[in-house]
Protein backbone atom coordinates (compact mmCIF):
# COMPACT_ATOMS: atom_id res chain seq x y z
CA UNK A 1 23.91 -24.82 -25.62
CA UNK A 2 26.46 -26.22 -23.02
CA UNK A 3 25.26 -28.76 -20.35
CA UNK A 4 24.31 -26.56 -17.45
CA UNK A 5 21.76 -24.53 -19.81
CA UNK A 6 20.29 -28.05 -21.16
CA UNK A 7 20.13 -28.53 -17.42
CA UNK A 8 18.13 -25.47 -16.54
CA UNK A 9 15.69 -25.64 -19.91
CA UNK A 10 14.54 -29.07 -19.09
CA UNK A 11 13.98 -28.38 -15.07
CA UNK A 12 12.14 -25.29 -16.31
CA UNK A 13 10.12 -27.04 -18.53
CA UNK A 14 8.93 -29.47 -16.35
CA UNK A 15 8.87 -27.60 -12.81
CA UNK A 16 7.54 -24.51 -11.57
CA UNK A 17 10.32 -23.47 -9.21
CA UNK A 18 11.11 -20.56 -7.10
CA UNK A 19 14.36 -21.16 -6.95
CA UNK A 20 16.89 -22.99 -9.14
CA UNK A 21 20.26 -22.93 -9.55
CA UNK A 22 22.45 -25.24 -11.48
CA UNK A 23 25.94 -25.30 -10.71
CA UNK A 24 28.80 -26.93 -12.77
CA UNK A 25 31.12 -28.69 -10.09
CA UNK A 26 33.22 -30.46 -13.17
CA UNK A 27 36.51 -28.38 -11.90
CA UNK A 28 36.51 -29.94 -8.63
CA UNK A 29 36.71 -33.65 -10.18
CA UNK A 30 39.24 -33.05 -12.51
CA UNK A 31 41.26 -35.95 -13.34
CA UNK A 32 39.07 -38.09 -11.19
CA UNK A 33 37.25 -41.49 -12.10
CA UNK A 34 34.04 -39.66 -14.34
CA UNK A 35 35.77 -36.58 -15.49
CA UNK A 36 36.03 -37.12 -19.40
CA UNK A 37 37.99 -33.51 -19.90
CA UNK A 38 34.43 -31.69 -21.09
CA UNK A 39 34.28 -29.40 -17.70
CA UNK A 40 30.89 -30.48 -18.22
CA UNK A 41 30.69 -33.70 -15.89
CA UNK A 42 30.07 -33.18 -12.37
CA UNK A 43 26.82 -30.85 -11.69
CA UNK A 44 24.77 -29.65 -8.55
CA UNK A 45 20.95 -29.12 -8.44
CA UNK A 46 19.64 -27.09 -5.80
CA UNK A 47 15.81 -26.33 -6.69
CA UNK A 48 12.39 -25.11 -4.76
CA UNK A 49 8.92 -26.13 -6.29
CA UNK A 50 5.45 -26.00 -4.78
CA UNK A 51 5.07 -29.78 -6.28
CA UNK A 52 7.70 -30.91 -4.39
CA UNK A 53 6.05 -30.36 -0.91
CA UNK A 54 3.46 -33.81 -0.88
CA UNK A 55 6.38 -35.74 -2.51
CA UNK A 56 8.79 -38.30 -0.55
CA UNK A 57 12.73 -37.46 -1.20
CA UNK A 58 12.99 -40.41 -3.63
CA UNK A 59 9.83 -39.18 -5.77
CA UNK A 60 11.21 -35.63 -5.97
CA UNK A 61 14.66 -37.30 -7.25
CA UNK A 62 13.05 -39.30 -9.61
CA UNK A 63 11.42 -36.23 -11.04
CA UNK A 64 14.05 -34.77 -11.85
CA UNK A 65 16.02 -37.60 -13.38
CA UNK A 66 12.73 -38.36 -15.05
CA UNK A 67 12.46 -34.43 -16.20
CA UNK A 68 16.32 -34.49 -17.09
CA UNK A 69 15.60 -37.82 -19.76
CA UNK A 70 18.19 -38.37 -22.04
CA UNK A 71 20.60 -35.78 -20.78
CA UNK A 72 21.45 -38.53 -17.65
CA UNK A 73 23.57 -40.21 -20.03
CA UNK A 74 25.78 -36.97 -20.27
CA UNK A 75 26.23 -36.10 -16.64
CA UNK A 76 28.55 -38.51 -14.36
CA UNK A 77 27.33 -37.02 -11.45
CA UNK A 78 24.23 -34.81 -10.30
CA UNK A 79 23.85 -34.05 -6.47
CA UNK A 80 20.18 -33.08 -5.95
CA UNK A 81 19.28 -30.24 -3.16
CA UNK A 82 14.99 -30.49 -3.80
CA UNK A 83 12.86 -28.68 -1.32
């Protein structure tokens, strides 16, 4: 399973979103400080979920990272887009 679909299976998991979409942004940083050849480095997060709405910004983030768990480790960089 490559890194966007470990991604999606744990945001799943832990989230009941209407809308999710994971998007691998690796090719845009490659050769930059992060990028360790994988094309699996660099993602974007854009998700919906009722639980989200009586959450601050900073709690829905650390859902996710929290949701994500060991896979942080793997990804360089995650930009979040949680509403």
């Amino acid at each position: 399973m490559n890194m966007e679909a470990k991604i999606r299976a744990a945001l799943v998991a832990a989230f009941e979103a209407t809308a999710l979409e994971v998007i691998n942004e690796s090719h845009q940083h490659s050769g930059h400080a992060g990028d360790d050849g994988s094309g699996e480095s660099h993602f974007r997060v854009r998700m919906t979920a009722a639980g989200f709405d009586a959450m601050s910004r900073v709690a829905r983030h650390r859902a996710v990272h929290a949701a994500l768990g060991p896979l942080n480790e793997q990804i360089h960089a995650l930009a979040l887009e949680l509403s």
